[in-house]
Protein backbone atom coordinates (compact mmCIF):
# COMPACT_ATOMS: atom_id res chain seq x y z
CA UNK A 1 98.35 121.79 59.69
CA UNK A 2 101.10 122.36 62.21
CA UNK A 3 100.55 119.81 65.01
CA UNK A 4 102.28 120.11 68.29
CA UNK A 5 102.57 119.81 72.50
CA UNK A 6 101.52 122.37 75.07
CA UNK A 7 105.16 123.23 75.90
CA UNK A 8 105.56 123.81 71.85
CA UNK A 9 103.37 126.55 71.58
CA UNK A 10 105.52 129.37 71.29
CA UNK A 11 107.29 127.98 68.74
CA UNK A 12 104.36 127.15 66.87
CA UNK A 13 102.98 130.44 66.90
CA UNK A 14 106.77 131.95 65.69
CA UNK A 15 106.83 128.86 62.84
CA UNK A 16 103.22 129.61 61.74
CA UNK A 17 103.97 133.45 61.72
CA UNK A 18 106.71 133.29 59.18
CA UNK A 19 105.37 130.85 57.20
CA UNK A 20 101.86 133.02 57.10
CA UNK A 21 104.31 136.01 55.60
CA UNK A 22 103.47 136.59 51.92
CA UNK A 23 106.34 136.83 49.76
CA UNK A 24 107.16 138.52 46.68
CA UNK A 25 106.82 136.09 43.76
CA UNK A 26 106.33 132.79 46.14
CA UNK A 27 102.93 131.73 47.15
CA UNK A 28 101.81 131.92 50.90
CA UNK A 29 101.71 128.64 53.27
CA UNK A 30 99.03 128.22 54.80
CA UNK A 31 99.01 126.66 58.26
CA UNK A 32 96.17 125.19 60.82
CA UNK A 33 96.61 125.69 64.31
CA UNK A 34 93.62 123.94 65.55
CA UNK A 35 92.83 126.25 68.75
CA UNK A 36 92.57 128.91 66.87
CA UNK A 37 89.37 127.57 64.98
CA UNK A 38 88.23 126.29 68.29
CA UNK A 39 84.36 126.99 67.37
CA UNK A 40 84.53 125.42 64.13
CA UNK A 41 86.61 122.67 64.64
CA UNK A 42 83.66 121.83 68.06
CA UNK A 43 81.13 122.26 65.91
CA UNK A 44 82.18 119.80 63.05
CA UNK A 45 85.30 118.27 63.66
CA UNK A 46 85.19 115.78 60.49
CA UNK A 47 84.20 118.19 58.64
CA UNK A 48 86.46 120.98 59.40
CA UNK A 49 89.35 119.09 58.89
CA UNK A 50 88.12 117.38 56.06
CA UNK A 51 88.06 120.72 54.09
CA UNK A 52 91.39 121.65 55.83
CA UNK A 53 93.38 118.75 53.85
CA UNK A 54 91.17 119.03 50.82
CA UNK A 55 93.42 122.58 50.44
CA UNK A 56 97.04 120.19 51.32
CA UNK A 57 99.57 119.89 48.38
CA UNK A 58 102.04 119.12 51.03
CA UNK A 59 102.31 117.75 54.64
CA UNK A 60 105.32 117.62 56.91
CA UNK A 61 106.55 117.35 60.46
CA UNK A 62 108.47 119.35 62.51
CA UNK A 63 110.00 118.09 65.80
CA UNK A 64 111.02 120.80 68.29
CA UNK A 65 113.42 119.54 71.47
C-alpha cells in the first residue's frame, strides 16, 4: 500500500508505475493506491483493506521532500 500527501501524488503514481512493471524472472509488486478503489474501499473499508494486507509479505515507507 503506498501511502502519501496530496502534493505527493505525482510521484506516487510514477513509484507505483514502475513498481507495477512485470519483470523477467522477478515477481511483480503490487501496490494500493487507495483512490483508485474509491468504490470499494466506501463500501467496506475494514474489509477492503483487510484483504489488501492479507496479500503483504512486505511493508515499507517512502518519504518524498
Amino acid at each position: 500500500m503506498l501511502t502519501f500527501a496530496s502534493d505527493g501524488l505525482h510521484t506516487a503514481q510514477r513509484v507505483a508505475t514502475e513498481f507495477r512493471k512485470e519483470r523477467e524472472n522477478q515477481q511483480r509488486i503490487g501496490v494500493v493506491i487507495l483512490y483508485e478503489h474509491a468504490e470499494l474501499v466506501n463500501k467496506n473499508p475494514e474489509q477492503f483493506i483487510s484483504a489488501c494486507f492479507d496479500q503483504v509479505k512486505l511493508a515499507f515507507q517512502m518519504f518524498v521532500k
